[in-house]
Protein backbone atom coordinates (compact mmCIF):
# COMPACT_ATOMS: atom_id res chain seq x y z
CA UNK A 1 0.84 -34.49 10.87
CA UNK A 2 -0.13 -32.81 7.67
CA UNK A 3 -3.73 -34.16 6.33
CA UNK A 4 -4.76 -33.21 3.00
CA UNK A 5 -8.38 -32.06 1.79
CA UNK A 6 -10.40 -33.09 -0.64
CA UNK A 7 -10.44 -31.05 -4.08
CA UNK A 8 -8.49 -28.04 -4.70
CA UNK A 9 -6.68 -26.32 -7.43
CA UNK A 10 -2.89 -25.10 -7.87
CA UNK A 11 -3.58 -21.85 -10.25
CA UNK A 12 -0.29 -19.78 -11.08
CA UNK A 13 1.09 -18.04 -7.95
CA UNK A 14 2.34 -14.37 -9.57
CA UNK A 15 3.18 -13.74 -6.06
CA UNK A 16 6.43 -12.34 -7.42
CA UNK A 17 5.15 -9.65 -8.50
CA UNK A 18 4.49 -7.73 -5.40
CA UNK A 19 6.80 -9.40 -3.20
CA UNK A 20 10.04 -8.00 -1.37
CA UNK A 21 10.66 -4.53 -1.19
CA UNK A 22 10.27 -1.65 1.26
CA UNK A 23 6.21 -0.77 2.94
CA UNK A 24 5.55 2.88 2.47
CA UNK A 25 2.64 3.94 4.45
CA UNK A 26 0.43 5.82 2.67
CA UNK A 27 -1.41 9.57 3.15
CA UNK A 28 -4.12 10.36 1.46
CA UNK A 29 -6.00 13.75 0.99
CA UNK A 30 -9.03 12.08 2.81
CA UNK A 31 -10.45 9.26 3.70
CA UNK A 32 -13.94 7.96 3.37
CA UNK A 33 -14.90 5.30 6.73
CA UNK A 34 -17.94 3.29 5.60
CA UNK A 35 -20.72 2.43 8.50
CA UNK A 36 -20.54 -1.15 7.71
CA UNK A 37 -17.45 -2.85 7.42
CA UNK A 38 -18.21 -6.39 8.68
CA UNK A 39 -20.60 -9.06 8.81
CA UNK A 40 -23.14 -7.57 11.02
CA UNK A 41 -25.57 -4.89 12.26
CA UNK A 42 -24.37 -1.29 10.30
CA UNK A 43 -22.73 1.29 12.91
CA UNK A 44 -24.15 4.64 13.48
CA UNK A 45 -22.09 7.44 13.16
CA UNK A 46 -21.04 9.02 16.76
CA UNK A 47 -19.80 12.61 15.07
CA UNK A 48 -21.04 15.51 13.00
CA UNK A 49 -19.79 17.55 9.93
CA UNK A 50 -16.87 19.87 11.32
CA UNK A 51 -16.12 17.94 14.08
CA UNK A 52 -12.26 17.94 14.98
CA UNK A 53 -11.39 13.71 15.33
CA UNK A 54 -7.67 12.40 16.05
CA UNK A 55 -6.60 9.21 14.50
CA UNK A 56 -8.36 5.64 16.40
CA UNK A 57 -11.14 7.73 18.06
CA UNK A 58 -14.59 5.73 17.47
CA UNK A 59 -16.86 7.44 15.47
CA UNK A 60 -19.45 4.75 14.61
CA UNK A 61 -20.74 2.09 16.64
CA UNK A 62 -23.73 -0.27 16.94
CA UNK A 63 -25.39 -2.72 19.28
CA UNK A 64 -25.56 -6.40 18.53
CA UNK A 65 -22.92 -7.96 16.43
CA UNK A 66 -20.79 -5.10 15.06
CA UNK A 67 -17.49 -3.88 15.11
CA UNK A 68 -16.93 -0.34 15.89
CA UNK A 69 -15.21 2.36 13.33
CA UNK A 70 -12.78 4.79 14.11
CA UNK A 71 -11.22 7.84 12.54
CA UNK A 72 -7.77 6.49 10.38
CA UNK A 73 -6.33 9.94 10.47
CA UNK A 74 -6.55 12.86 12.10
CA UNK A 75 -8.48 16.17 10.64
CA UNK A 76 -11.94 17.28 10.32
CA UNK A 77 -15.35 15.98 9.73
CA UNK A 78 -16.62 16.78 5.55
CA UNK A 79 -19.33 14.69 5.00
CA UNK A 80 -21.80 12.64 6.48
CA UNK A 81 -23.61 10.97 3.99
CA UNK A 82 -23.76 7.44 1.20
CA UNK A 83 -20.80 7.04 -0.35
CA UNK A 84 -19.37 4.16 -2.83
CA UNK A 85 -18.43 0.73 -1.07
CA UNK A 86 -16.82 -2.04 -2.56
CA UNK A 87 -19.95 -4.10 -2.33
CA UNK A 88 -21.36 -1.79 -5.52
CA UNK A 89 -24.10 0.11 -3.17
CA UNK A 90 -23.59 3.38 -1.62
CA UNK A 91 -23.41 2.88 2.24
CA UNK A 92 -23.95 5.50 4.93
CA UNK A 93 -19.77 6.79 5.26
CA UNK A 94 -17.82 9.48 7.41
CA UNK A 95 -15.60 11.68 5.53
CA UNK A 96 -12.97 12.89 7.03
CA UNK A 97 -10.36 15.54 5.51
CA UNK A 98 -6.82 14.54 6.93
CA UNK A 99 -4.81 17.30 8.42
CA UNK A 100 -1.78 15.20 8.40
CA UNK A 101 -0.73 16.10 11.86
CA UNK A 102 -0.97 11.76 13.07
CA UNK A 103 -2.97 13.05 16.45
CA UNK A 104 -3.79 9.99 18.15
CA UNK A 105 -6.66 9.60 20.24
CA UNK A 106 -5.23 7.94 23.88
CA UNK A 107 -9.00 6.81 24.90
CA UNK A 108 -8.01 2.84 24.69
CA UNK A 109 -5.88 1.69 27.61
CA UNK A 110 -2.27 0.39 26.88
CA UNK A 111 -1.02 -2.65 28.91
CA UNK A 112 1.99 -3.84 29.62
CA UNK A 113 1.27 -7.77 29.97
CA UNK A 114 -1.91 -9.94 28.67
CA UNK A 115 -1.04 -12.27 31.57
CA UNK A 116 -2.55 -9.30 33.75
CA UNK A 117 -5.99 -9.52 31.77
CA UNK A 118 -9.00 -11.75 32.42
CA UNK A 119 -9.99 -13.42 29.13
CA UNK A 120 -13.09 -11.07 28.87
CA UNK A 121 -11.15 -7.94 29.19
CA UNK A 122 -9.22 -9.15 26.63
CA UNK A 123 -12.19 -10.03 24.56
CA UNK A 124 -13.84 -6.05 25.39
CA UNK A 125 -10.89 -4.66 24.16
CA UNK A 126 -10.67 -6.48 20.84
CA UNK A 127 -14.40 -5.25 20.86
CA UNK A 128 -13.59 -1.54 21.44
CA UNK A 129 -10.49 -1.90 19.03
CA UNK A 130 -13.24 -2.62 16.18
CA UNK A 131 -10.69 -5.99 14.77
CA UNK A 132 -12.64 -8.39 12.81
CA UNK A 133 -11.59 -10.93 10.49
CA UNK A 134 -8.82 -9.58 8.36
CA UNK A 135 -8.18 -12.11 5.88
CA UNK A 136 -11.56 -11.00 4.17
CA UNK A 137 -14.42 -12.56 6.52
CA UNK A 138 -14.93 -9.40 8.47
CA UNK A 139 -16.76 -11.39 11.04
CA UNK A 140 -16.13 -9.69 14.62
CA UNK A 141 -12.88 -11.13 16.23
CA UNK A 142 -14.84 -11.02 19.74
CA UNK A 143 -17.49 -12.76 19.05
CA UNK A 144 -16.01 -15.21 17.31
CA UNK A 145 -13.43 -15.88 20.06
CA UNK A 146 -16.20 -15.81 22.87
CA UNK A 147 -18.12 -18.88 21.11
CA UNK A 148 -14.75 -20.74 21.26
CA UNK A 149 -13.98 -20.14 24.87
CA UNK A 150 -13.90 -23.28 26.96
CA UNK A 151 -14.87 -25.35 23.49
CA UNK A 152 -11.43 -25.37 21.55
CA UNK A 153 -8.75 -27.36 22.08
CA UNK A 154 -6.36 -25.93 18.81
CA UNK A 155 -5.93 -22.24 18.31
CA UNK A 156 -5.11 -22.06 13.91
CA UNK A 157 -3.36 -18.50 13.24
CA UNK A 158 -4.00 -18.82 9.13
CA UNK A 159 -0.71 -17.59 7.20
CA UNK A 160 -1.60 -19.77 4.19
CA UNK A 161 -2.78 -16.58 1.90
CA UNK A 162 -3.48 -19.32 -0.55
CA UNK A 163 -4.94 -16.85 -3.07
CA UNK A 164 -2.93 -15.79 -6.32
CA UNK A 165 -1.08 -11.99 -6.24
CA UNK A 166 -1.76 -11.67 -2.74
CA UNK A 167 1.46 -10.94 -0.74
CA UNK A 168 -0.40 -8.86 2.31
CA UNK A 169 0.20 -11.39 5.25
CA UNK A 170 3.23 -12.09 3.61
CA UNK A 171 5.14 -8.88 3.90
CA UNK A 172 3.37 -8.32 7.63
CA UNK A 173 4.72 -11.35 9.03
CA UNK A 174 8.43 -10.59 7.27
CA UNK A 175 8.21 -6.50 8.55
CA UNK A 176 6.02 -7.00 11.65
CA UNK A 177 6.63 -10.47 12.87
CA UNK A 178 6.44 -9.46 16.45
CA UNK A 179 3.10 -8.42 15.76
CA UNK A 180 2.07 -11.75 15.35
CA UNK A 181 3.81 -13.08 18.08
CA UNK A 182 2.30 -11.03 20.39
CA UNK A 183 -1.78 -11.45 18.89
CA UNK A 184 -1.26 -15.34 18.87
CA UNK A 185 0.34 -15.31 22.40
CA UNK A 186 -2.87 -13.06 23.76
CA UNK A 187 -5.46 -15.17 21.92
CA UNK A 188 -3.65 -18.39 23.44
CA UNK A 189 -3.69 -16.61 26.69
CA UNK A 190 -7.49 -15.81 26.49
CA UNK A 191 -8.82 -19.22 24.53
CA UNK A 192 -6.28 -21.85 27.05
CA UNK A 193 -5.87 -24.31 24.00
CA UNK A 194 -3.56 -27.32 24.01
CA UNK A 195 -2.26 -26.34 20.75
CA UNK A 196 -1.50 -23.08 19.37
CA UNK A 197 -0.45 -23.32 15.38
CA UNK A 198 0.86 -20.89 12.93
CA UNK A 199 -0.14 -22.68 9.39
CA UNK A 200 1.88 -21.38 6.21
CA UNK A 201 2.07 -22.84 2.99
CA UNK A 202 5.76 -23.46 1.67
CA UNK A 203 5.70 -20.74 -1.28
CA UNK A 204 6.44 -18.26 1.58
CA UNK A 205 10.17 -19.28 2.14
CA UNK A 206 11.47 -15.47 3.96
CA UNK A 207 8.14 -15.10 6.15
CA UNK A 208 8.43 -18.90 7.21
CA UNK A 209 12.30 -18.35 8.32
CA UNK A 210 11.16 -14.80 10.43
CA UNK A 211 8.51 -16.64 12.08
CA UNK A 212 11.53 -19.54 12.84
CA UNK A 213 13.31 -16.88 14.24
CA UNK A 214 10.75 -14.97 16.40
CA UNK A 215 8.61 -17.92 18.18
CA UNK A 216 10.32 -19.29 21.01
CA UNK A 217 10.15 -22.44 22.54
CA UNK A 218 8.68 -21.05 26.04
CA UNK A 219 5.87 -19.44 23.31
CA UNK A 220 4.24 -23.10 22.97
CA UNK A 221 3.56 -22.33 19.27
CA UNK A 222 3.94 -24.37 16.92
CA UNK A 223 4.44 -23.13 13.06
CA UNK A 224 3.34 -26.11 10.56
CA UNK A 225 4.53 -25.39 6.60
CA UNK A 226 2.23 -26.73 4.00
CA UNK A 227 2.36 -27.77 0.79
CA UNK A 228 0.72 -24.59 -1.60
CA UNK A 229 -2.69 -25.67 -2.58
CA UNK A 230 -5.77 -23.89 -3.15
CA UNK A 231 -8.11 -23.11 -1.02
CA UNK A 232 -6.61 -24.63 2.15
CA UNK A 233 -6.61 -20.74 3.72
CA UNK A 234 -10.20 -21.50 4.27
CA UNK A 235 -11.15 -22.11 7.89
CA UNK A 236 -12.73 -25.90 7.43
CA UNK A 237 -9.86 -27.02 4.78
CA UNK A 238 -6.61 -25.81 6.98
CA UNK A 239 -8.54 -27.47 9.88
CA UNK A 240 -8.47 -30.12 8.33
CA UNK A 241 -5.04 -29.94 6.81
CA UNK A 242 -3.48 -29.36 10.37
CA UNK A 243 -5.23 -31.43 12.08
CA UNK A 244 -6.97 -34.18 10.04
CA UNK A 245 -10.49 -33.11 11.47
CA UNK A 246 -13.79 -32.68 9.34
CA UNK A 247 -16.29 -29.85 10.46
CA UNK A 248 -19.81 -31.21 9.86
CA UNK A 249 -22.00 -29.52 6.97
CA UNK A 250 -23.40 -26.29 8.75
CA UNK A 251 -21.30 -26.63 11.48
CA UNK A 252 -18.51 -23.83 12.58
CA UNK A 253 -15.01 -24.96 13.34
CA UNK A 254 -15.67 -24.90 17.37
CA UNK A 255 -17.54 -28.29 16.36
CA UNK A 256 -14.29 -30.06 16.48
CA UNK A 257 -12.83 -27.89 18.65
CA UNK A 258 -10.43 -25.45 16.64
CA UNK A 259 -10.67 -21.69 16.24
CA UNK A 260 -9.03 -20.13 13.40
CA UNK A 261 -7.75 -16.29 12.96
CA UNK A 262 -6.17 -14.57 10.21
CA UNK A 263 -2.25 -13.50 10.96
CA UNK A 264 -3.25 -9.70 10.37
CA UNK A 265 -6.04 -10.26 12.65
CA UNK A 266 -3.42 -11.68 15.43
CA UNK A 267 -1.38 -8.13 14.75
CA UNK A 268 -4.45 -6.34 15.40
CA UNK A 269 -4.95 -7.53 18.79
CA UNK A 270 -1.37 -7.45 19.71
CA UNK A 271 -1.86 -3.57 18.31
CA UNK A 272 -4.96 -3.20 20.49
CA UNK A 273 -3.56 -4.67 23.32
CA UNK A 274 -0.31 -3.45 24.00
CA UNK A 275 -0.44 -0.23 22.08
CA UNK A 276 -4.36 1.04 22.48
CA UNK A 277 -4.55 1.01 18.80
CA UNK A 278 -7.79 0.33 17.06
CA UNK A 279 -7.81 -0.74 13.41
CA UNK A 280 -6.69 2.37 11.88
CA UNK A 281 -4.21 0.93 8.55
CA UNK A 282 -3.79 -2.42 7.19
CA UNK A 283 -1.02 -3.98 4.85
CA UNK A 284 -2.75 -4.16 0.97
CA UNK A 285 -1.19 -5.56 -1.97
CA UNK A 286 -1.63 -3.64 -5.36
CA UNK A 287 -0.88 -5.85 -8.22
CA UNK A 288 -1.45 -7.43 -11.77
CA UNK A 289 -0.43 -7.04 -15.14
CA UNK A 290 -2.76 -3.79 -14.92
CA UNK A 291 -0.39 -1.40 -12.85
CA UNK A 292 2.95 -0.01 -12.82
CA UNK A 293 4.30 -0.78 -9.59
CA UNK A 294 3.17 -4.10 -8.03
CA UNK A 295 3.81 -4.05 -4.06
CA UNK A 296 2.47 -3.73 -0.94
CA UNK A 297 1.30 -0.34 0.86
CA UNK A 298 0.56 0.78 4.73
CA UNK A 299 -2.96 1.93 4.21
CA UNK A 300 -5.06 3.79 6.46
CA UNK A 301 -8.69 2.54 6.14
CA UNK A 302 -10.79 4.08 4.09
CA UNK A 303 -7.96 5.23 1.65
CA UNK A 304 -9.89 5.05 -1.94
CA UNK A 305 -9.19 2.64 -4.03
CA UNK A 306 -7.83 5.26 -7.03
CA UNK A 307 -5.57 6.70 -4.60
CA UNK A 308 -3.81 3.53 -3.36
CA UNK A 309 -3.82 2.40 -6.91
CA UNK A 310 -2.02 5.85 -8.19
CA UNK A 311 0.38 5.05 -5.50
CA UNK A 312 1.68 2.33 -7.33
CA UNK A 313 2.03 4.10 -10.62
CA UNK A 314 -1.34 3.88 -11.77
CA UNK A 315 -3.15 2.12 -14.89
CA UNK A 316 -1.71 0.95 -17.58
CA UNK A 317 -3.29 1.10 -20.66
CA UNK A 318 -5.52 -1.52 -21.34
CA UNK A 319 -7.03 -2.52 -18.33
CA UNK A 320 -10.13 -4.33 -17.91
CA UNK A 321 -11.10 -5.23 -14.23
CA UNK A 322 -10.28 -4.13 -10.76
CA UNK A 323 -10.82 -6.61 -8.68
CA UNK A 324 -11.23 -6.14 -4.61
CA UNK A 325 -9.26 -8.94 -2.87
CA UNK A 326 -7.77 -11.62 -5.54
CA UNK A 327 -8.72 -13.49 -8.60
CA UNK A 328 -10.65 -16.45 -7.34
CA UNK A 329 -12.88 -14.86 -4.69
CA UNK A 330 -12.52 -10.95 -5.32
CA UNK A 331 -15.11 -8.82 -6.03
CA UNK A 332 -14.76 -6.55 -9.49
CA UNK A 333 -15.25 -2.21 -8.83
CA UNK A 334 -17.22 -0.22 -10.63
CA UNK A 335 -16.13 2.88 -9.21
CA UNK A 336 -12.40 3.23 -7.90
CA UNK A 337 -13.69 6.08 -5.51
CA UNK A 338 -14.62 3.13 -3.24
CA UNK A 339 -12.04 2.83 0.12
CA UNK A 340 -10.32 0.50 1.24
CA UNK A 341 -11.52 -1.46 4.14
CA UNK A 342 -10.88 -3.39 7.16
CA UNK A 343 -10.91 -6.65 5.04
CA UNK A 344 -9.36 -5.68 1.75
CA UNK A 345 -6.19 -7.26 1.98
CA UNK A 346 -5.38 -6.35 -2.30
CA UNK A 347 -6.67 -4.28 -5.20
CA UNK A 348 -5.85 -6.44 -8.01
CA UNK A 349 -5.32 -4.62 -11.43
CA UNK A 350 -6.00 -7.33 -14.61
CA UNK A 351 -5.26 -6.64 -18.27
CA UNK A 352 -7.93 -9.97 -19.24
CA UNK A 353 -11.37 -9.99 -18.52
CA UNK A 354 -12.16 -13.52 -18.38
CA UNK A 355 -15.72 -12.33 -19.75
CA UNK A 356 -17.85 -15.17 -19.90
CA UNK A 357 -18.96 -16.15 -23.42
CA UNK A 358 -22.31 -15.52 -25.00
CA UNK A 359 -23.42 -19.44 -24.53
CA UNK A 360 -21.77 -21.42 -21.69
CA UNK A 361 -22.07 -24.98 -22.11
CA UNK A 362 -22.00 -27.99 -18.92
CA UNK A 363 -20.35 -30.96 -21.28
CA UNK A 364 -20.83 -33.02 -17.78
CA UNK A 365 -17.29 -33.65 -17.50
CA UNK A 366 -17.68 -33.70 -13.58
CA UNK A 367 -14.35 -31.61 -12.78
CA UNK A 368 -16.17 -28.75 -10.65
CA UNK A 369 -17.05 -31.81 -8.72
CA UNK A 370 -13.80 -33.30 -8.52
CA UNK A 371 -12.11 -30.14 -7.39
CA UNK A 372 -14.67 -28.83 -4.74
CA UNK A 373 -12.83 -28.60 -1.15
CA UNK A 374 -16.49 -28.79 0.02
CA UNK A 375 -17.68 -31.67 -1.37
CA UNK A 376 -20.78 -30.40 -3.68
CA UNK A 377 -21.94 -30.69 -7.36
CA UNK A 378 -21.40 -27.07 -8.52
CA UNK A 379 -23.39 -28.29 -11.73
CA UNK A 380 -26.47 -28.76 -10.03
CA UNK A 381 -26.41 -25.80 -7.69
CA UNK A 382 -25.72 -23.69 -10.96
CA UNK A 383 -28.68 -26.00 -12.78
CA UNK A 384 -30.97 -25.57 -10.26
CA UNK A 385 -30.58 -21.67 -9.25
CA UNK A 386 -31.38 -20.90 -12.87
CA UNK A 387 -34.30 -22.80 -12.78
CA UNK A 388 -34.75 -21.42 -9.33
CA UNK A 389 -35.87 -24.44 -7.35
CA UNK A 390 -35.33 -23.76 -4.02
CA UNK A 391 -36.11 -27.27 -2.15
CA UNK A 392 -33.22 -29.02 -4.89
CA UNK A 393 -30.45 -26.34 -3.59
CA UNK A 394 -31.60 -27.64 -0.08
CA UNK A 395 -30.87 -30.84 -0.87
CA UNK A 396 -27.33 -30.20 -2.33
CA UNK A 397 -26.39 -27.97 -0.02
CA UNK A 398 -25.59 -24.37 -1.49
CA UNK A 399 -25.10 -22.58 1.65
CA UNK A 400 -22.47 -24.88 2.30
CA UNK A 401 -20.44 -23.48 -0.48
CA UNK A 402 -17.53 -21.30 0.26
CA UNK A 403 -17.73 -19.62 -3.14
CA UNK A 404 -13.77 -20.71 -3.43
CA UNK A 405 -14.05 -19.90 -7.82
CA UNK A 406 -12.42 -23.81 -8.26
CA UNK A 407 -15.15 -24.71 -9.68
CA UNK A 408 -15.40 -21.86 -12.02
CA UNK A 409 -11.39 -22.06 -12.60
CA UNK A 410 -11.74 -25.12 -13.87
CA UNK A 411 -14.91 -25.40 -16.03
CA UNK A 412 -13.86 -26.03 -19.73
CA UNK A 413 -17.62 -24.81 -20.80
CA UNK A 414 -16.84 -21.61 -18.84
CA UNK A 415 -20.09 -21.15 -16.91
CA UNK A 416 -20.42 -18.73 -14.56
CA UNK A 417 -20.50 -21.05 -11.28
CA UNK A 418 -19.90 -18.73 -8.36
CA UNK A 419 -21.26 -16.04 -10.07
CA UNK A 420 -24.82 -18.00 -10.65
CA UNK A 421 -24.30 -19.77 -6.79
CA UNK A 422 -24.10 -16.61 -5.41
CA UNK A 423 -27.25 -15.39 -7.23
CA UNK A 424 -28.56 -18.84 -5.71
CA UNK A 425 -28.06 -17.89 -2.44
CA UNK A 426 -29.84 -14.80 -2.13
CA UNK A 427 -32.81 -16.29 -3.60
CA UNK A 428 -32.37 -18.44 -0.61
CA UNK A 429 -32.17 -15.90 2.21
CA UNK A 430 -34.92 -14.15 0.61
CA UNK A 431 -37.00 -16.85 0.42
CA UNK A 432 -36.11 -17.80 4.23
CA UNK A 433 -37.06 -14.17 5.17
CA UNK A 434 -40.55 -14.33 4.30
């Protein structure tokens, strides 16, 4: 039974704009494999300028929680050395000149059955496969499915891709729905829940018939269609839309026994498992009113941002913000040299700014309240990180927010909510440092 969540927006789809069509896999000239590419301790790189790699061999890794990296093409080592990340800072990157060749690196094991495979082998090789959360998160897929072994009752596999423009998971459950078959069957073989549950909202009409077709009865998954809303892809809201439980403030979703992973991310096992292949491309959507040729693109990792964008015709005149992931919680570029990563699921190309005037004004009309999925006062944590009193965003919880943009979508004064929150927050961690 469908539950819905508090708050919540229903902003213009424009998913139409990238939608359909063919999925040409691109090659660029190089690519550029950041260190740190999920939430976690940075990887070290494992190779040296002029060093010959193939495409998946690891060359960064780290101890702790981390994800390893590996090479997305084949060719040789160029540069060692900071680079421009999506994030705005330079971060310690592998460069890597492709030689177009495709040589694959046949290190990871391929298996013929996950019924063969003890739930920690299955959980080593997502390790060594270097799959984190690839709806945006970028948390490590292993570590987040070892703290939900033997506590989780519900397996979610998210297909909501609630943001506007986005069409990634789309188009990779319509071209690769076996894919995501075969992830969700392995997770469900190495997590034993009572439920497994394929959650999509009902503006997906072609993926939602493919996954019909593929999922058989003997699979024990069940595929739930809900209505579109905004933000229910996040983990707490589609937990709560699927299964009518609340996670508790600070709590993750293994509280009330449910463990959530994107669609891509179930490919990426499947990949890992019965292929050997570590996260070497990803589906990305290039769209907007700021490009040529909305649609989606194969993309090896660490692809620039420029290139993927000239794939699809480039610019158009006019432009004012490229935005990393989508409208709501995307990050804007700076510099268009910056690659693609494991989580960037779009580049999104905008002809409007949406520049925040010169003097926001809170009329107290309460509607970033009413709309929050999370159940805060937006107003206050935006009052209160200005005036930067930490104990008051304590007491209205601003880690708790999910930094959604509903509040911000909605604001008739136009303040910059998530923008200032966000600012809020790292005053937090760096006062909890000291």
């Amino acid at each position: 039974m469908k539950k819905p969540f508090w708050g919540g927006i229903h902003p213009k789809g424009n998913k139409s704009l990238s939608r359909g069509g063919d999925l040409p896999e691109l090659q660029p000239q190089q690519v550029v494999l950041p260190m740190i590419q999920h939430i976690g301790a940075a990887c070290t790189p494992l190779v040296q300028v002029g060093d010959v790699v193939k495409r998946g061999q690891k060359i960064g890794d780290g101890s702790g929680v981390c994800a390893p990296i590996h090479a997305s093409v084949s060719g040789r080592v160029l540069a060692v050395e900071p680079r421009p990340h999506p994030s705005g800072r330079d971060v310690l990157s592998v460069v890597i000149e492709n030689d177009y060749l495709d040589t694959h690196d046949e290190t990871m094991m391929r298996y013929l059955d996950h019924k063969d495979l003890e739930p920690n082998t299955i959980l080593q090789i997502i390790h060594d496969a270097g799959i984190v959360g690839m709806g945006g998160a970028t948390f490590p897929t292993d570590v987040k499915a070892f703290s939900a072994i033997g506590k989780v009752d519900c397996v979610l596999l998210n297909a909501c891709e609630c943001e506007p423009y986005i069409t990634a998971d789309d188009t990779l459950i319509c071209r690769f729905p076996q894919q995501v078959r075969g992830g969700a069957l392995v997770l469900q073989w190495a997590l034993n829940p009572e439920r497994t549950v394929i959650a999509i909202e009902d503006n997906k009409p072609e993926a939602i018939a493919v996954l019909k077709e593929t999922i058989q009865p003997e699979d024990n998954i069940e595929i739930i269609v809900l209505p579109t809303r905004y933000p229910q892809g996040a983990e707490k809201q589609l937990i709560q839309a699927v299964t009518g439980r609340l996670v508790p403030a600070g709590s993750l979703p293994a509280a009330v026994g449910c463990a959530v992973f994107n669609v891509a991310t179930a490919a990426a096992v499947q990949r890992a498992v019965y292929d050997g292949m570590p996260i070497t491309r990803r589906v990305v959507t290039v769209t907007g009113d700021g490009v040529l040729s909305p649609r989606n693109f194969l993309v090896p990792i660490g692809t620039s941002f420029g290139d993927t964008i000239h794939a699809a015709g480039g610019l158009l005149d006019g432009v004012q913000k490229v935005i990393s992931g989508g409208p709501m919680m995307g990050f804007a570029q700076k510099n268009l040299d910056a690659p693609v990563l494991k989580g960037t699921n779009a580049i999104l190309c905008l002809k409007h700014g949406n520049e925040t005037p010169a003097n926001p004004t809170c009329i107290r009309c309460a509607r970033c309240v009413s709309v929050c999925p999370m159940h805060l006062q937006p107003l206050y944590l935006y009052r209160y990180t200005k005036l930067g009193r930490l104990p008051q965003l304590d007491k209205f919880h601003l880690m708790d927010c999910i930094e959604c943009g509903c509040c911000s979508y909605i604001c008739p004064g136009q303040l910059p909510l998530v923008q200032t929150i966000r600012e809020g927050k790292k005053l937090w961690k760096e006062a909890n440092a000291k």
